[in-house]
Protein backbone atom coordinates (compact mmCIF):
# COMPACT_ATOMS: atom_id res chain seq x y z
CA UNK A 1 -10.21 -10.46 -24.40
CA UNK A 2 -9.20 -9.06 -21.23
CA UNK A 3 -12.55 -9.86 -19.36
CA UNK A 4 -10.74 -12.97 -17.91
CA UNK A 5 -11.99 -12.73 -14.37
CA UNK A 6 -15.61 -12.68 -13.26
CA UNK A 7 -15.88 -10.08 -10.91
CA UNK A 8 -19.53 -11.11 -9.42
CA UNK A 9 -17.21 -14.36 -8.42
CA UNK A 10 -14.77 -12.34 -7.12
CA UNK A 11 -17.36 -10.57 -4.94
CA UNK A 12 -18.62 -13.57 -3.86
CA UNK A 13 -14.89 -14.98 -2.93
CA UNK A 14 -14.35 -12.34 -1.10
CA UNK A 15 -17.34 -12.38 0.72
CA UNK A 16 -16.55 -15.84 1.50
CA UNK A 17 -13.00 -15.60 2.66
CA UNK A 18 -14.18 -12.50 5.04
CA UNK A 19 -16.97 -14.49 6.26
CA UNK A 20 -14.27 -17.10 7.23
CA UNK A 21 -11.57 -15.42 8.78
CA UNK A 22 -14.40 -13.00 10.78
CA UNK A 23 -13.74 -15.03 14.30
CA UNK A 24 -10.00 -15.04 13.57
CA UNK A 25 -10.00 -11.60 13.31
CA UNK A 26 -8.82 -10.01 16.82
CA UNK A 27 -6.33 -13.30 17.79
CA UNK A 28 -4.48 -12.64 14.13
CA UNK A 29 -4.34 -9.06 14.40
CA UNK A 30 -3.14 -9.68 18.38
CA UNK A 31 -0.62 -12.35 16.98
CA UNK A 32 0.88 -10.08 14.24
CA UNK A 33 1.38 -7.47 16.05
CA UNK A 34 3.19 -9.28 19.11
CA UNK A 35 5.21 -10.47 15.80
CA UNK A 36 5.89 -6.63 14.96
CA UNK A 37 6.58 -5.71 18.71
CA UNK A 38 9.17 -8.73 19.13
CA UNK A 39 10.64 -8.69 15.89
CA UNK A 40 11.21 -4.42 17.00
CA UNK A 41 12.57 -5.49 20.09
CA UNK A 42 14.81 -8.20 18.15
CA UNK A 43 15.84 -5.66 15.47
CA UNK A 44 17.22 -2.98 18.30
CA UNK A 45 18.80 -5.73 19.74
CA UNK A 46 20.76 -6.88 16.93
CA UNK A 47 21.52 -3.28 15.95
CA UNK A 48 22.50 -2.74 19.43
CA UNK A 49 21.06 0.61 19.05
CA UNK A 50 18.80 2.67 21.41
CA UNK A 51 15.53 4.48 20.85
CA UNK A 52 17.11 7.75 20.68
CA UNK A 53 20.07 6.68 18.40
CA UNK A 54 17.20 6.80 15.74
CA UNK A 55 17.38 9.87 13.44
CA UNK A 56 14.70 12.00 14.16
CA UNK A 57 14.84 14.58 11.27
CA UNK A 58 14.32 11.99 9.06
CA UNK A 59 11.46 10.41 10.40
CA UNK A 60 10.08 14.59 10.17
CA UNK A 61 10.43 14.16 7.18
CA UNK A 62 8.58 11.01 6.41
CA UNK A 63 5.94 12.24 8.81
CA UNK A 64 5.28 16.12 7.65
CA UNK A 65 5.99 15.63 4.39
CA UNK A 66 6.36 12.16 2.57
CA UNK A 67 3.01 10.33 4.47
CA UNK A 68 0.98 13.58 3.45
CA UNK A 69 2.43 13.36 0.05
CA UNK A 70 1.55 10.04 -0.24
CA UNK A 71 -2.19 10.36 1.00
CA UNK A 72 -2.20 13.08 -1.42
CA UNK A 73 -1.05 10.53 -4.28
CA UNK A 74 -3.77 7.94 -3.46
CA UNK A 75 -6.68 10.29 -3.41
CA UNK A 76 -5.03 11.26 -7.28
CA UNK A 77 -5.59 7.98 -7.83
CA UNK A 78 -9.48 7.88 -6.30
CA UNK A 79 -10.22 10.56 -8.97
CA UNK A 80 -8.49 8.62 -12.07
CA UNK A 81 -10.36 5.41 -10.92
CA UNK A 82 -13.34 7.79 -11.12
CA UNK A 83 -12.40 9.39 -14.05
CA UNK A 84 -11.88 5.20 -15.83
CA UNK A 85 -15.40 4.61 -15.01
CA UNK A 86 -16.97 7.37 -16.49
CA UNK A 87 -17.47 9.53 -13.35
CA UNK A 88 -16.42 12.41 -11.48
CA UNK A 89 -15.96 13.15 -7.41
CA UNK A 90 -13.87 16.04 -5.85
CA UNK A 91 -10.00 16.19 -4.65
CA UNK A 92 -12.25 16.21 -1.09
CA UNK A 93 -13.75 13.43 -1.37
CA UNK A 94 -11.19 11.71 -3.19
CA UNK A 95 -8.38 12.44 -0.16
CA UNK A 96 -11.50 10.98 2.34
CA UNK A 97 -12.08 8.12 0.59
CA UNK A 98 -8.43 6.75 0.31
CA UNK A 99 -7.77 7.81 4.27
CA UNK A 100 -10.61 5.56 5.19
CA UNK A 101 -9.29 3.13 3.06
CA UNK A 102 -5.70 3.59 4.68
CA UNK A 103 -7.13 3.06 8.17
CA UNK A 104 -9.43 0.21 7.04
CA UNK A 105 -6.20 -1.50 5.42
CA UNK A 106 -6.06 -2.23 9.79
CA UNK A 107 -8.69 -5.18 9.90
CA UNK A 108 -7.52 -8.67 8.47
CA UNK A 109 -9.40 -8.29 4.98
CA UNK A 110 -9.12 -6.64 1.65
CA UNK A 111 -10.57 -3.22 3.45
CA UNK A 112 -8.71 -0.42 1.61
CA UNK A 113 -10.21 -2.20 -1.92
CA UNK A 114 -13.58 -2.76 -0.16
CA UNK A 115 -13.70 1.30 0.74
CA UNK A 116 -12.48 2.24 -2.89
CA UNK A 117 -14.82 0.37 -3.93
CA UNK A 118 -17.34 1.61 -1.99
CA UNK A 119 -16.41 5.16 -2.64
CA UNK A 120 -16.73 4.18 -6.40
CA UNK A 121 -20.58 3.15 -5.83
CA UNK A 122 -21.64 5.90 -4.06
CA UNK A 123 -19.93 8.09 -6.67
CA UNK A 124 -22.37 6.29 -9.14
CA UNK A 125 -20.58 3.60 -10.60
CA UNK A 126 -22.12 0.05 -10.50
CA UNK A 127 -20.29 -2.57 -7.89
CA UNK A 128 -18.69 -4.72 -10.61
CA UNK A 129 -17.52 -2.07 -12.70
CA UNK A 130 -16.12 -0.73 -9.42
CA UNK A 131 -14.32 -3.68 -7.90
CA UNK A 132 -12.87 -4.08 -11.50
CA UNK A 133 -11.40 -0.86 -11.73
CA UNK A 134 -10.14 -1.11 -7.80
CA UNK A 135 -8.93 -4.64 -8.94
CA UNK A 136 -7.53 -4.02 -12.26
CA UNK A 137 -5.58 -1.35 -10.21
CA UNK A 138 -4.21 -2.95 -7.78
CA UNK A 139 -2.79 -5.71 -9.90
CA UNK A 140 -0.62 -3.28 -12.19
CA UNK A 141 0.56 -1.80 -8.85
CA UNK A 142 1.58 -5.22 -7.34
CA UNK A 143 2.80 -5.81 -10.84
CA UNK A 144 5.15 -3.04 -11.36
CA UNK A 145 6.84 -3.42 -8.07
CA UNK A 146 7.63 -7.03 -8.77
CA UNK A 147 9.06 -5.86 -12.20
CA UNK A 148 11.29 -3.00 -10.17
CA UNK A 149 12.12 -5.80 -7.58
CA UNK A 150 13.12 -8.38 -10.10
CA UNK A 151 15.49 -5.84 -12.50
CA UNK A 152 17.28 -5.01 -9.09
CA UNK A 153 17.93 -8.34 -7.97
CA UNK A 154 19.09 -9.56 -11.76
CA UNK A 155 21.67 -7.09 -11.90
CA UNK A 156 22.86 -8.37 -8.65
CA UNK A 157 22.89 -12.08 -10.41
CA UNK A 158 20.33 -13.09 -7.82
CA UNK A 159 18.97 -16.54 -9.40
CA UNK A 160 15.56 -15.22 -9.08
CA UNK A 161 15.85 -11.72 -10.32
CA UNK A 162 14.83 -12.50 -13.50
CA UNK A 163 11.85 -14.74 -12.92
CA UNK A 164 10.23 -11.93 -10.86
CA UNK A 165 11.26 -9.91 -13.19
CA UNK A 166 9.41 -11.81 -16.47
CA UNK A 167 6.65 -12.69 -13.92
CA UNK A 168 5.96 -8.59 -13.25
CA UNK A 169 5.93 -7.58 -16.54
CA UNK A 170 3.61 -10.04 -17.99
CA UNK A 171 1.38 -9.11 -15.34
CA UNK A 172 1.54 -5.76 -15.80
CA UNK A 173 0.80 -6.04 -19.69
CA UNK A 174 -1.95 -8.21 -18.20
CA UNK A 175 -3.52 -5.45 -16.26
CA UNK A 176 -2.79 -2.46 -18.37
CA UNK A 177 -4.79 -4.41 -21.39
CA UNK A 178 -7.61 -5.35 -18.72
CA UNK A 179 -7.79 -1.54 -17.87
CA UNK A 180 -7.19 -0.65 -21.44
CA UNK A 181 -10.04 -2.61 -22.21
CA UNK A 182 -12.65 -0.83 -19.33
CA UNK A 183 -11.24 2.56 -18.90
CA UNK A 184 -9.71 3.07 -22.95
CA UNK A 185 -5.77 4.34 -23.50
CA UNK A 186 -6.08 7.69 -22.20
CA UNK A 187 -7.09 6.90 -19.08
CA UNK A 188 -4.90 3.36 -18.69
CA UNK A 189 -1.99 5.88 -19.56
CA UNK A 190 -2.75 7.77 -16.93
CA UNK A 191 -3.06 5.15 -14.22
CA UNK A 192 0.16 3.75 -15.36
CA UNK A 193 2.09 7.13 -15.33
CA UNK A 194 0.34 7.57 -11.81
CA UNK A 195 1.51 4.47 -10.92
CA UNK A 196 4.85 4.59 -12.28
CA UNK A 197 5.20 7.89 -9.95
CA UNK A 198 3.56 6.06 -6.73
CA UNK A 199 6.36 3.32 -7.22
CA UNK A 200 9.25 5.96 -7.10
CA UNK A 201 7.62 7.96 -4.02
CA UNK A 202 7.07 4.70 -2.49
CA UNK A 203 11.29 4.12 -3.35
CA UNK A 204 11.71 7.49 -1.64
CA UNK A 205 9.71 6.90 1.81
CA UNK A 206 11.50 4.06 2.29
CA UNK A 207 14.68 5.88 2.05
CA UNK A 208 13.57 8.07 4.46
CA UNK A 209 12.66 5.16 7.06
CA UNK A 210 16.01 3.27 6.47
CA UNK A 211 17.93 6.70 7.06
CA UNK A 212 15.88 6.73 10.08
CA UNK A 213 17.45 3.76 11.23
CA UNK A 214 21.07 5.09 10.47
CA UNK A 215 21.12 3.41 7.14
CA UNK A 216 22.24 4.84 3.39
CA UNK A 217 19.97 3.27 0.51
CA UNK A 218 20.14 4.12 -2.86
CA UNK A 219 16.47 4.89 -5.12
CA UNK A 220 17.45 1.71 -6.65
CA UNK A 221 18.30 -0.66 -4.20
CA UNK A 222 14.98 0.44 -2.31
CA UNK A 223 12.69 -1.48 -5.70
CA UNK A 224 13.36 -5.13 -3.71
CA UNK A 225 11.90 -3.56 -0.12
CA UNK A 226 9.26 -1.65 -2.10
CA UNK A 227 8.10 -5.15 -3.96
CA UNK A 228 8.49 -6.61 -0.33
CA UNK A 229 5.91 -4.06 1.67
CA UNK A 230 3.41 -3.64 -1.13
CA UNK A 231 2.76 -7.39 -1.43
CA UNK A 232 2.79 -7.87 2.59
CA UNK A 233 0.15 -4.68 2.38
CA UNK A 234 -1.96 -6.98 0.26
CA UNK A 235 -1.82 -9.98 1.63
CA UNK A 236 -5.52 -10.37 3.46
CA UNK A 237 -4.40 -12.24 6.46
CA UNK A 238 -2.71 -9.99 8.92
CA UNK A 239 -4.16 -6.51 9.40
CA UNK A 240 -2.70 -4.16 6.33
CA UNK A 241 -0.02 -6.85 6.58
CA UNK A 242 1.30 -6.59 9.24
CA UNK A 243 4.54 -8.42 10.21
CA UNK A 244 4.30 -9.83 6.52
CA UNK A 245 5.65 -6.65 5.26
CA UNK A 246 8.93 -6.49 7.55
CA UNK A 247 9.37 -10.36 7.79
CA UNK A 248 9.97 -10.60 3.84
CA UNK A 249 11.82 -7.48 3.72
CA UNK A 250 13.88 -8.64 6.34
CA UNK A 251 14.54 -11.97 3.90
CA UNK A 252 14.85 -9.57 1.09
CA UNK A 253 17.99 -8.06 3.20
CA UNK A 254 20.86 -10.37 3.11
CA UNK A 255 20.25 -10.65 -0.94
CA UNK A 256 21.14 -6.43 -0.72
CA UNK A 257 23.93 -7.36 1.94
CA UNK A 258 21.83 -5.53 4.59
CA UNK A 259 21.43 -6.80 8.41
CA UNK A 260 17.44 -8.20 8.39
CA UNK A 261 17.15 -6.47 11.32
CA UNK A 262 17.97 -3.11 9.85
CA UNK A 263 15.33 -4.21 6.97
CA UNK A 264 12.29 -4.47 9.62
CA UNK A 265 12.98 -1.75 11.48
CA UNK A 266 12.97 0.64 8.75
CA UNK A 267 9.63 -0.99 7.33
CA UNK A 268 8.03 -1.04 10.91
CA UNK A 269 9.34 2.70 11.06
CA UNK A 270 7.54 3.64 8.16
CA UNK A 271 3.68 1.75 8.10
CA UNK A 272 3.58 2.87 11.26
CA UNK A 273 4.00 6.34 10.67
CA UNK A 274 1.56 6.35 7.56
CA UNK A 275 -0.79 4.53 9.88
CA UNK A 276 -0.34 7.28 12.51
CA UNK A 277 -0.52 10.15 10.09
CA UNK A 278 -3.04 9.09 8.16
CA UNK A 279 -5.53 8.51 11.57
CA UNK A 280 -3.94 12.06 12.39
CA UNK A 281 -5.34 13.48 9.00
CA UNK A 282 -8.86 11.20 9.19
CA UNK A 283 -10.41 11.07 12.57
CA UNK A 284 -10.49 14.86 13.77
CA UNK A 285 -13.28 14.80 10.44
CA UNK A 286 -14.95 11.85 11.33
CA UNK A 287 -15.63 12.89 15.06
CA UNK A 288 -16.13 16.65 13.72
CA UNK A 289 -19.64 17.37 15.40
CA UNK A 290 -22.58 18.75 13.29
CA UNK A 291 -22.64 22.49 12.71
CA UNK A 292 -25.93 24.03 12.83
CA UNK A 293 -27.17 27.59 11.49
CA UNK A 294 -28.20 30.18 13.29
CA UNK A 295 -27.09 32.46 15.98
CA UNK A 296 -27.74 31.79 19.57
CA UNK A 297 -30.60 33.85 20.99
């Protein structure tokens, strides 16, 4: 019932659309982040706040605790994907995997899926039971943040609220009964709880970035910002996003009576900081040199 989309077509789409954008790729990455740098510039400027008026013991915080956290969380959720098809890999190798797949989130395609789903081959699982699993995934994720975002703005009467709202949770029944249907109710239980607990970490770094910028936000009112970044992370244009994430969470502000510039500040604040820690945590292993036995004579 719930084998409604082909996945060798998806393959091939996505094949396609990289295949496409390939010569775009370094003037779109350029272009959103000029977007990033001016729309940083703007947001100071319409703060009228300096560099060092920022709050440095939260952004600690974020950095040394919440971005490790939350690498920590995705490589949980390398091992349940593993676990839904059948297969088994170590907390290692799950926490490698999903720090590539951070950094590759940088390049102007689907890259953190492609890596999962990569990681998911080599761990012995076949490529479309893979990419379904990875794609099945992300959906509910996507979907559960639109639900959050949608309750949030209903109870502030926000026209829309509600349609997001609907719109969320009939896509996440959509996806838990697609994963249901793969990975059986134990493990769909499990990614859902997972999930469920990603969504209200994701509520919590986000705190931490606005308090960065000087501004109070309550677990609640971060669900519309939250919806905001995850779908600019997934859009496929821009590099992990980028500029996507702050520009709609900057339109998101004025429906929380928020300043849009205080919105895309906090968001630049914190991808950039998960982009920096997770590099921080990834590339020391990936340029680690060869060790070789034996004693020198």
């Amino acid at each position: 019932m719930f084998d409604f989309l082909p996945v060798a077509r998806i393959g091939s789409a996505v094949t396609w659309f990289r295949s496409k954008i390939a010569k775009w790729r370094t003037p779109i990455g350029l272009s959103a982040l000029v977007f990033v740098l001016c729309g940083t510039v703007w947001s100071f400027a319409q703060l009228n706040i300096a560099i060092t008026d920022l709050d440095l013991r939260y952004w600690l915080i974020l950095a040394v605790v919440i971005s490790p956290l939350s690498l920590a969380y995705g490589a949980v959720g390398m091992l349940l994907a593993g676990r839904s098809a059948g297969t088994s890999m170590s907390f290692g190798t799950a926490w490698k995997i999903n720090n590539y797949a951070q950094l590759a989130e940088a390049l102007p395609l689907p890259g953190g899926a492609i890596v999962r789903t990569a990681g998911l081959v080599q761990a012995g699982v076949n490529t479309g039971r893979s990419a379904a699993l990875v794609l099945a995934g992300a959906g509910l994720w996507i979907a559960l943040a639109a639900s959050g975002a949608g309750l949030e703005l209903a109870m502030r009467d926000h026209p829309a609220g509600a349609v997001i709202a609907v719109t969320g949770m009939f896509a996440s029944l959509a996806s838990v009964g697609w994963l249901w249907r793969m990975a059986g109710p134990v493990n769909t239980g499990l990614t859902l709880m997972h999930r469920l607990f990603g969504l209200v970490l994701t509520t919590i770094r986000l705190q931490c970035a606005f308090a960065v910028v000087a501004v109070s936000l309550g677990l609640l009112d971060a669900l519309p910002f939250a919806f905001a970044m995850i779908a600019g992370s997934a859009a496929s244009i821009a590099p992990a996003g980028l500029g996507i994430s702050e520009g709609l969470a900057a339109l998101v502000a004025p429906q929380m009576a928020m300043a849009p510039a205080a919105a895309f500040l906090a968001v630049a604040v914190n991808r950039l900081t998960g982009i920096a820690v997770s590099a921080a945590l990834t590339l020391p292993d990936h340029f680690e040199k060869p060790r070789h036995n034996g004693a020198k004579a």
